[in-house]
PDB file of N, CA and C in Angstrom:
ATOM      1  N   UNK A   1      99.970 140.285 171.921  1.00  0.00           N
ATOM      2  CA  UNK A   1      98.964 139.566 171.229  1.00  0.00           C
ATOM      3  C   UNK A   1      99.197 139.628 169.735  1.00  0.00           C
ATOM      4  N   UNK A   2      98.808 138.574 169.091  1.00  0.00           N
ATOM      5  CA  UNK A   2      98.934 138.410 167.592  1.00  0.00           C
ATOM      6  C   UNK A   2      97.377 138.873 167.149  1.00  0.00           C
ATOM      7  N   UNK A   3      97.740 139.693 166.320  1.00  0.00           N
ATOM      8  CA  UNK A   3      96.059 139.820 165.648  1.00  0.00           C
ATOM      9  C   UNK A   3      96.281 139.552 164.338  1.00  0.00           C
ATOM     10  N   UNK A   4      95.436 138.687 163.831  1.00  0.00           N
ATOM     11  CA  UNK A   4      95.244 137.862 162.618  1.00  0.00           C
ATOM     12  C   UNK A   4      94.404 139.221 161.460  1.00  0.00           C
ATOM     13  N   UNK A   5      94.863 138.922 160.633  1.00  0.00           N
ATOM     14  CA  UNK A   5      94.426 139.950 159.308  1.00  0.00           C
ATOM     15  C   UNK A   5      93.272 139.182 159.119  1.00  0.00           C
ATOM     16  N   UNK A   6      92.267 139.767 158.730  1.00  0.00           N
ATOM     17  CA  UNK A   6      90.947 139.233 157.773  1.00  0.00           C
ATOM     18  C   UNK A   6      91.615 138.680 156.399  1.00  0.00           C
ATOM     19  N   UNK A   7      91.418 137.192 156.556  1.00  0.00           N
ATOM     20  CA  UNK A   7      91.958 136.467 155.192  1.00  0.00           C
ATOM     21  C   UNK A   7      91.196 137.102 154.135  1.00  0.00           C
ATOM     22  N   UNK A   8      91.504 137.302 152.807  1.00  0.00           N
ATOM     23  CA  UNK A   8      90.916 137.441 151.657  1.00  0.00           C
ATOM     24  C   UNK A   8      90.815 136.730 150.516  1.00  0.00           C
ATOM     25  N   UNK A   9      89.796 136.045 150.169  1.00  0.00           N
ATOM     26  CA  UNK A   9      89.558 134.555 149.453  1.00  0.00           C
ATOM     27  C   UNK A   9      90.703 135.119 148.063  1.00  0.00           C
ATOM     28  N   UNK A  10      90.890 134.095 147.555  1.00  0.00           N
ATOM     29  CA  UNK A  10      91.924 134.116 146.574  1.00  0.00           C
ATOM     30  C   UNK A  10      91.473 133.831 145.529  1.00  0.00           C
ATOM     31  N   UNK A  11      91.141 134.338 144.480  1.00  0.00           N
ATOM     32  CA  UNK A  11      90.205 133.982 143.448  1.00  0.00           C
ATOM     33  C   UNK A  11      91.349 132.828 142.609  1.00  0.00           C
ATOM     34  N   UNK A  12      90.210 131.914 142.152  1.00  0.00           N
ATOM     35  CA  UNK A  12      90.446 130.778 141.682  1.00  0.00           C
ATOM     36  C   UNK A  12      91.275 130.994 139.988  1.00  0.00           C
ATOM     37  N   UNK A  13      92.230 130.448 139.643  1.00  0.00           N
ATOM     38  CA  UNK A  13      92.984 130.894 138.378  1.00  0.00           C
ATOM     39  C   UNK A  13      91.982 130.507 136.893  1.00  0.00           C
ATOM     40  N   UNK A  14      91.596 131.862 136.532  1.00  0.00           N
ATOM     41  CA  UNK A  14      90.881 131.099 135.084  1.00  0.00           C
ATOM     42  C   UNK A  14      91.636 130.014 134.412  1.00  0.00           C
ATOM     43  N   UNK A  15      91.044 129.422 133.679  1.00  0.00           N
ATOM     44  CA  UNK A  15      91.006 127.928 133.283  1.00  0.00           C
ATOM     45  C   UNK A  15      91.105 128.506 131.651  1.00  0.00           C
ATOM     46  N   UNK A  16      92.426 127.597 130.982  1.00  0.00           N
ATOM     47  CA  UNK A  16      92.905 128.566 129.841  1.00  0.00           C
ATOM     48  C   UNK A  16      91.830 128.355 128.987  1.00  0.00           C
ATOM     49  N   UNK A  17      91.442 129.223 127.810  1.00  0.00           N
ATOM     50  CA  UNK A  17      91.033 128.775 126.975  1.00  0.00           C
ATOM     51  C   UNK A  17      91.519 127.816 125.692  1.00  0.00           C
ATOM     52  N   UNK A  18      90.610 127.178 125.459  1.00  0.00           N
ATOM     53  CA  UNK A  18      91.312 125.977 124.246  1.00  0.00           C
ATOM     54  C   UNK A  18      91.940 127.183 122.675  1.00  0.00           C
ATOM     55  N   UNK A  19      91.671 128.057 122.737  1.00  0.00           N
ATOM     56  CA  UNK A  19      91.973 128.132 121.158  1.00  0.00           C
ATOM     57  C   UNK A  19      93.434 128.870 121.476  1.00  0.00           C
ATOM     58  N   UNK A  20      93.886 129.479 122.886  1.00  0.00           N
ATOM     59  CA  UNK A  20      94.616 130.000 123.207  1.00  0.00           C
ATOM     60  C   UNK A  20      95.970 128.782 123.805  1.00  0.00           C
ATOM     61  N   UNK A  21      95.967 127.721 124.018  1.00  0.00           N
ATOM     62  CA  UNK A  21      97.234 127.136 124.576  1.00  0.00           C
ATOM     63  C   UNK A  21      97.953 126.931 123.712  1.00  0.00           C
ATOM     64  N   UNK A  22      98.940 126.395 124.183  1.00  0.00           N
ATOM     65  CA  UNK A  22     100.269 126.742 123.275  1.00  0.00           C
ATOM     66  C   UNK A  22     100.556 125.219 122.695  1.00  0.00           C
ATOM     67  N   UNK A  23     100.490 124.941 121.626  1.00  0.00           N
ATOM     68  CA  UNK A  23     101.024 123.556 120.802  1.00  0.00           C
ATOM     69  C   UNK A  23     101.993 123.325 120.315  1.00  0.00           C
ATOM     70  N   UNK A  24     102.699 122.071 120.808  1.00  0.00           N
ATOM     71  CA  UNK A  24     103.754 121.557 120.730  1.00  0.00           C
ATOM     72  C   UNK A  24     103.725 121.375 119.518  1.00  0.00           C
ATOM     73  N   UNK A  25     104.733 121.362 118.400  1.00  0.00           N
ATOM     74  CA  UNK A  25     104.718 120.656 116.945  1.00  0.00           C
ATOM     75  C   UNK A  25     105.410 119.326 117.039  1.00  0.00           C
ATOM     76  N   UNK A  26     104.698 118.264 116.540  1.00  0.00           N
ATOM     77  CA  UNK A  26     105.084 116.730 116.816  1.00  0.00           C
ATOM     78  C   UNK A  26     105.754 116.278 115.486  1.00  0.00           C
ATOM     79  N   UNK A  27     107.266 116.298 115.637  1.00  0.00           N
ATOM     80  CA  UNK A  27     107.322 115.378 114.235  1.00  0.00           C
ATOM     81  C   UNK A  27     107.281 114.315 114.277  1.00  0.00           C
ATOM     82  N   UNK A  28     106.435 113.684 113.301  1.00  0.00           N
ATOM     83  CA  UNK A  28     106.043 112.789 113.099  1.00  0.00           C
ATOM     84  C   UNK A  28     106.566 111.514 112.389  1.00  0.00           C
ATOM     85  N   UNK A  29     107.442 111.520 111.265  1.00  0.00           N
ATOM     86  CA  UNK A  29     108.332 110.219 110.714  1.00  0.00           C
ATOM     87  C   UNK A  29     109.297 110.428 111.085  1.00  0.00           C
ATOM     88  N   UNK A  30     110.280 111.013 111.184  1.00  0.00           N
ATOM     89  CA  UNK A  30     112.298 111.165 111.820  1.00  0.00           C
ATOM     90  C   UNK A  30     111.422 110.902 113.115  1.00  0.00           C
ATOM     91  N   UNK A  31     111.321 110.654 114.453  1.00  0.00           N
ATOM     92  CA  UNK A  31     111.557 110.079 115.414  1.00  0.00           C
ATOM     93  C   UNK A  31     110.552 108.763 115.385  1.00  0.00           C
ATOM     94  N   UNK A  32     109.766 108.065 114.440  1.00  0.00           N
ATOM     95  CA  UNK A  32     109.215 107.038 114.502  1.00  0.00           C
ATOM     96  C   UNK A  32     110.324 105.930 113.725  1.00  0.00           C
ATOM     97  N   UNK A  33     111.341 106.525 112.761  1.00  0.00           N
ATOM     98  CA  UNK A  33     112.228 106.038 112.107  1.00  0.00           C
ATOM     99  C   UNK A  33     113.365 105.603 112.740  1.00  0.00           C
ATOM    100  N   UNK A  34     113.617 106.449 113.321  1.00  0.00           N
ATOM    101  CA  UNK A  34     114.969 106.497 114.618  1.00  0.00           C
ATOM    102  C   UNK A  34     114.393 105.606 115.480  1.00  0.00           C
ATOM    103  N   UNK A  35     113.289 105.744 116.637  1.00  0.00           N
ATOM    104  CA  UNK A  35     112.941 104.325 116.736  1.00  0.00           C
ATOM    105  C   UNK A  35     113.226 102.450 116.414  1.00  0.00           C
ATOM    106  N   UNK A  36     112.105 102.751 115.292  1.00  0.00           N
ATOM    107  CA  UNK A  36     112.287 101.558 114.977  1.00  0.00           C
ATOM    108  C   UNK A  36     113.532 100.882 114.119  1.00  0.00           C
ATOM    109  N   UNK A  37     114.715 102.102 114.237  1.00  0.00           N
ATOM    110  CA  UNK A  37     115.846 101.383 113.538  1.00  0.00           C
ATOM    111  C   UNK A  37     116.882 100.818 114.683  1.00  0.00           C
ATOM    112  N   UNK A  38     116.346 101.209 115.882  1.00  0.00           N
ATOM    113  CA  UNK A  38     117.373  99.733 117.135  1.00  0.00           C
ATOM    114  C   UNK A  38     116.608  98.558 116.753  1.00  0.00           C
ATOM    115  N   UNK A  39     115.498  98.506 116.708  1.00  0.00           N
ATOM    116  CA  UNK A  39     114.944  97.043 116.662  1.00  0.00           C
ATOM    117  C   UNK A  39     115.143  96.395 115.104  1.00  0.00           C
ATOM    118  N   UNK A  40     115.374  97.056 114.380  1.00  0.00           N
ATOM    119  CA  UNK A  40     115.840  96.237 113.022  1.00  0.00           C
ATOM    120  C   UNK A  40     116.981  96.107 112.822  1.00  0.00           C
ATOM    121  N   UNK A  41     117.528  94.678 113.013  1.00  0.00           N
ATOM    122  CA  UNK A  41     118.870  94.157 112.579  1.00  0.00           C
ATOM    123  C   UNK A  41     119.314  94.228 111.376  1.00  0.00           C
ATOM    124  N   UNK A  42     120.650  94.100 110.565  1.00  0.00           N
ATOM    125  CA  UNK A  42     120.726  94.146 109.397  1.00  0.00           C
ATOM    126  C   UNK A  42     120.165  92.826 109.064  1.00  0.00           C
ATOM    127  N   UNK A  43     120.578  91.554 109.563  1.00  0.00           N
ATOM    128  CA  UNK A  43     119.771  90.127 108.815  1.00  0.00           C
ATOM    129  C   UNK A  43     118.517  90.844 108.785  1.00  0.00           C
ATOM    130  N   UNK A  44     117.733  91.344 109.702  1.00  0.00           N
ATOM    131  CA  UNK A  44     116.168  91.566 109.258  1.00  0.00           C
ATOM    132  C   UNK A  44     116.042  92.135 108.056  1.00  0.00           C
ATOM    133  N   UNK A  45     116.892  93.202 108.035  1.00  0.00           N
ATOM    134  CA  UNK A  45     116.936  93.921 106.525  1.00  0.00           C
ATOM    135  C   UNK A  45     116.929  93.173 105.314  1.00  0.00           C
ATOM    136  N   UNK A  46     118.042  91.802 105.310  1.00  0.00           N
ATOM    137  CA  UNK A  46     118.207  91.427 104.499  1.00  0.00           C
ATOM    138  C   UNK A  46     117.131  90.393 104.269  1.00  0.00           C
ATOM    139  N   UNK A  47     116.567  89.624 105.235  1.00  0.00           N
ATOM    140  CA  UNK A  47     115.698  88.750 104.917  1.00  0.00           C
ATOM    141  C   UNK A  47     114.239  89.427 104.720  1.00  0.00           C
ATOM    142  N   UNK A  48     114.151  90.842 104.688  1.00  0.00           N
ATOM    143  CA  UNK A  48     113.216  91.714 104.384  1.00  0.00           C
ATOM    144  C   UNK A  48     113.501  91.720 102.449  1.00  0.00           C
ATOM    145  N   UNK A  49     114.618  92.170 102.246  1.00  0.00           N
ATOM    146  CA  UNK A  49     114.700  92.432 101.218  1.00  0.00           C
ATOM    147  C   UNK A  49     114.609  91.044  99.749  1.00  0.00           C
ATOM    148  N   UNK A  50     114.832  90.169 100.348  1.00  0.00           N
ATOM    149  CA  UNK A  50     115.305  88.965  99.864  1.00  0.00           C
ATOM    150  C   UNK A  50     113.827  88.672  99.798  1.00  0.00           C
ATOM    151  N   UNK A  51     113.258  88.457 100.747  1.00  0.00           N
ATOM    152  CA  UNK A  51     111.424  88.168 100.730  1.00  0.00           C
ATOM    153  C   UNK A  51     110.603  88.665  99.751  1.00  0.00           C
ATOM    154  N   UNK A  52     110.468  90.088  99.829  1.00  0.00           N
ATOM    155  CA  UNK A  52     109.765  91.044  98.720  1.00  0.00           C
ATOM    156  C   UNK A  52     110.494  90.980  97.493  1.00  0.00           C
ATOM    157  N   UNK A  53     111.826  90.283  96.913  1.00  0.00           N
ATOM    158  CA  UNK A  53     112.241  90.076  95.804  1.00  0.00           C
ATOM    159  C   UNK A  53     111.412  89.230  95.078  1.00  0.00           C
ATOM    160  N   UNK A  54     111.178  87.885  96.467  1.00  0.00           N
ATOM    161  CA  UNK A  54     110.756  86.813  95.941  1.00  0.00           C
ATOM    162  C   UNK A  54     109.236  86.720  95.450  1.00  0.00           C
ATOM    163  N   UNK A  55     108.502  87.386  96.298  1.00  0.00           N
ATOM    164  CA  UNK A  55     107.301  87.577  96.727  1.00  0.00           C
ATOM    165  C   UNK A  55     106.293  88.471  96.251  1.00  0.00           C
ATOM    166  N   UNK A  56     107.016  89.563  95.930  1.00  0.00           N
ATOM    167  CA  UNK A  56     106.624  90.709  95.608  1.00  0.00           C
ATOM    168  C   UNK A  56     105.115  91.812  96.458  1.00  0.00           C
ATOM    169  N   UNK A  57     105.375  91.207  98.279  1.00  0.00           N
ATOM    170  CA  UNK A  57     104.148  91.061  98.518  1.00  0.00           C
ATOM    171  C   UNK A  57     104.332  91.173  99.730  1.00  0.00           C
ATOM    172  N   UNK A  58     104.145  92.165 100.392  1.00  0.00           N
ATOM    173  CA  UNK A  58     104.612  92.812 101.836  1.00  0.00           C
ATOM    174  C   UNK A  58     103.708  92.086 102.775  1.00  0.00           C
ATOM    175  N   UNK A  59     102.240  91.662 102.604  1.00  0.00           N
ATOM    176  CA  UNK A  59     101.812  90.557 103.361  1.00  0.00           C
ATOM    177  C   UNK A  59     102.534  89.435 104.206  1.00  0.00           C
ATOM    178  N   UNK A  60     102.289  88.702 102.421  1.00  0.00           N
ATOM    179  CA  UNK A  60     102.839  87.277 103.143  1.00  0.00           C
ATOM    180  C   UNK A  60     104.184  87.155 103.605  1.00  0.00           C
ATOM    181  N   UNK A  61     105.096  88.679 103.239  1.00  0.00           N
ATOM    182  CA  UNK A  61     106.112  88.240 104.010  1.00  0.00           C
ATOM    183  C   UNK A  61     106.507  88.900 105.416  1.00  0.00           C
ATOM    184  N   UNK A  62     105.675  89.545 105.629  1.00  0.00           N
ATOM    185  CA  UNK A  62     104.706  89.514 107.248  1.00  0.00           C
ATOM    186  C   UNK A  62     104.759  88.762 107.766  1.00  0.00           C
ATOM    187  N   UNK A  63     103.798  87.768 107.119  1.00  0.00           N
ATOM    188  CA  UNK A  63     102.982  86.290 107.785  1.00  0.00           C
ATOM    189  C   UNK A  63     104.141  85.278 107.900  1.00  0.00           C
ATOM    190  N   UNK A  64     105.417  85.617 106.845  1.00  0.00           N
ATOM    191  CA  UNK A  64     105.921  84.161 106.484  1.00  0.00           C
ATOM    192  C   UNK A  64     107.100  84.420 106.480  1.00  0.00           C
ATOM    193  N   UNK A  65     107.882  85.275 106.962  1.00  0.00           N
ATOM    194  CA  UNK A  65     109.214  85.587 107.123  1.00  0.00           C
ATOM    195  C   UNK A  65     109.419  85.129 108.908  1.00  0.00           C
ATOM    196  N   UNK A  66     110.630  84.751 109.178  1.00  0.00           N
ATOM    197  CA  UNK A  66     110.856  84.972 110.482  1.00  0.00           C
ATOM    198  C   UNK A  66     112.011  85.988 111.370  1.00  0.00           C
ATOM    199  N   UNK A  67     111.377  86.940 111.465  1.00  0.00           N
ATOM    200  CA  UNK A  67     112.623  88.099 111.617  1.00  0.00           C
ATOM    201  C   UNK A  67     113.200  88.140 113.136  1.00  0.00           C
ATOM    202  N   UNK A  68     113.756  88.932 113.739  1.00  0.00           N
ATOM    203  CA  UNK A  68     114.490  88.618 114.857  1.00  0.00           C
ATOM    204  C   UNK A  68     113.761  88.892 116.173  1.00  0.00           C
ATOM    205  N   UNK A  69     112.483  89.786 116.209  1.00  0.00           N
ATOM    206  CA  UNK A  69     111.787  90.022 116.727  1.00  0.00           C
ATOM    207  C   UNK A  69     110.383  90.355 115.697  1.00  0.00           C
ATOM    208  N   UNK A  70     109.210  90.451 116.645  1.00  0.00           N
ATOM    209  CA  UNK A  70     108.046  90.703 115.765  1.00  0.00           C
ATOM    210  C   UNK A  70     107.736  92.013 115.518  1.00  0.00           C
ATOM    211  N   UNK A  71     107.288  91.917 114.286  1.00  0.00           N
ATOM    212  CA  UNK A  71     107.165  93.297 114.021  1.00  0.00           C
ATOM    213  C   UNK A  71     105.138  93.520 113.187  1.00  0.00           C
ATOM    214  N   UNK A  72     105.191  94.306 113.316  1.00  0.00           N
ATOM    215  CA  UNK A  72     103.918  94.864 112.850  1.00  0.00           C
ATOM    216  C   UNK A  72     103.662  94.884 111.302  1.00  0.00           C
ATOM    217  N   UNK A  73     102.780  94.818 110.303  1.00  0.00           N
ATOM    218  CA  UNK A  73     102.884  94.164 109.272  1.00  0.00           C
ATOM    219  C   UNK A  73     103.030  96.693 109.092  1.00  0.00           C
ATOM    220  N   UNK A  74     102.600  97.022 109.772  1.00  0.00           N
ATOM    221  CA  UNK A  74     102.988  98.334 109.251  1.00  0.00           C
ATOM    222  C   UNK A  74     104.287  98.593 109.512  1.00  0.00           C
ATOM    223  N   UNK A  75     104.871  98.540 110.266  1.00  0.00           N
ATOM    224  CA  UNK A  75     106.661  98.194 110.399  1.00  0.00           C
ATOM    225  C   UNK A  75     107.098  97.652 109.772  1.00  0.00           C
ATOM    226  N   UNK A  76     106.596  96.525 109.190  1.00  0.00           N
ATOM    227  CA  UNK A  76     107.492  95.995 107.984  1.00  0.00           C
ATOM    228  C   UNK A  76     107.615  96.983 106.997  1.00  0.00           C
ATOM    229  N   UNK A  77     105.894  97.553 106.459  1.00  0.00           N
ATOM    230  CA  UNK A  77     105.949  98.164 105.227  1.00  0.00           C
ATOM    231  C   UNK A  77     106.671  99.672 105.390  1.00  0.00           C
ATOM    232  N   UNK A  78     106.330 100.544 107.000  1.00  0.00           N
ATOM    233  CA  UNK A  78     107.674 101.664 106.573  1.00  0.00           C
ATOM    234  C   UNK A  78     109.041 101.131 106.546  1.00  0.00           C
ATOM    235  N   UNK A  79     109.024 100.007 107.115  1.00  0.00           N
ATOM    236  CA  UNK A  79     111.052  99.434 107.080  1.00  0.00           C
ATOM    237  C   UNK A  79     111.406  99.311 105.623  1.00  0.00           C
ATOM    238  N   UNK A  80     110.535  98.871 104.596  1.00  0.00           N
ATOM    239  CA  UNK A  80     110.303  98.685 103.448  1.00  0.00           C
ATOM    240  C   UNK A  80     110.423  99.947 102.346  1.00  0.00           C
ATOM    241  N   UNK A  81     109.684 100.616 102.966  1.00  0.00           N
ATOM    242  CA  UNK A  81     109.556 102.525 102.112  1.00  0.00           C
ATOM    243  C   UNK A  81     110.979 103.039 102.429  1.00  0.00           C
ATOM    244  N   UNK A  82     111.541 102.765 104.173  1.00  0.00           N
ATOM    245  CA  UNK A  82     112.786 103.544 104.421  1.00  0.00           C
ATOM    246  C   UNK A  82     113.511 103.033 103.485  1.00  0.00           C
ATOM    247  N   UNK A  83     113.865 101.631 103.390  1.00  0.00           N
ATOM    248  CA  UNK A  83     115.100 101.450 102.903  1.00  0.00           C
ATOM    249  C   UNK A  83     115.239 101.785 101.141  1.00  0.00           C
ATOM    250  N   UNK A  84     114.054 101.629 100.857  1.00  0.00           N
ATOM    251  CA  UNK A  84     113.722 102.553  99.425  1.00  0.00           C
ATOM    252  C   UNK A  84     114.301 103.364  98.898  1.00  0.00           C
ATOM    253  N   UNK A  85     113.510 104.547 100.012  1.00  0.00           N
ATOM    254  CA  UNK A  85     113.327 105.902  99.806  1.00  0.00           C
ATOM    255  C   UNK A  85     114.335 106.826 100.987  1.00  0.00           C
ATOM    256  N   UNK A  86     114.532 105.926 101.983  1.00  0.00           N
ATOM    257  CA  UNK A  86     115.435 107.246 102.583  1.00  0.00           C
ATOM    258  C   UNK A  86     117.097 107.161 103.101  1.00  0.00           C
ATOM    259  N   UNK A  87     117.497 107.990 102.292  1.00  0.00           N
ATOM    260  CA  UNK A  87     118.921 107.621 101.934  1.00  0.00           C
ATOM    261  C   UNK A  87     119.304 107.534 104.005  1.00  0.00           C
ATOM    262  N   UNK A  88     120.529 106.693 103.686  1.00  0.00           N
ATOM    263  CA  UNK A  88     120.826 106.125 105.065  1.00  0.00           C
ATOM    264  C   UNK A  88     122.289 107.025 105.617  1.00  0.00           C
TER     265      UNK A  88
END
């Protein structure tokens, strides 16, 4: 005969506390940059750059440029800061 043990309930796993889990650190511009630099062609670059020469005016050349795909008028303006400000 098999005789079965008296099961013993298994207590349920505390539930972590919030001030205690462990946080990932997110960087935040180098992989939003890396990103969005497959989707920007060099013509985009250039008809980026050529625009805001003319224009002086990250809007309308948003509204009024036609680039190779669409982009976000905030994508324009970091594509705009990168090519500025961060050496390539």
């Amino acid at each position: 005969m098999v005789s079965k043990a008296p099961s013993t309930p298994v207590p349920p796993s505390p539930a972590p506390t919030p001030g205690l889990t462990k946080r990932v650190k997110k960087s935040k511009q180098p992989l939003q940059v890396t990103k969005d630099l497959g989707r920007w062609k060099p013509a985009d670059d250039l008809l980026l750059i050529n625009a805001v020469l003319q224009t002086n005016d990250l809007t309308s050349v948003h509204l009024g440029v036609k680039f190779s795909c669409r982009f976000t008028l905030r994508e324009v303006q970091e594509r705009w800061y990168a090519l500025l400000y961060d050496p390539v």
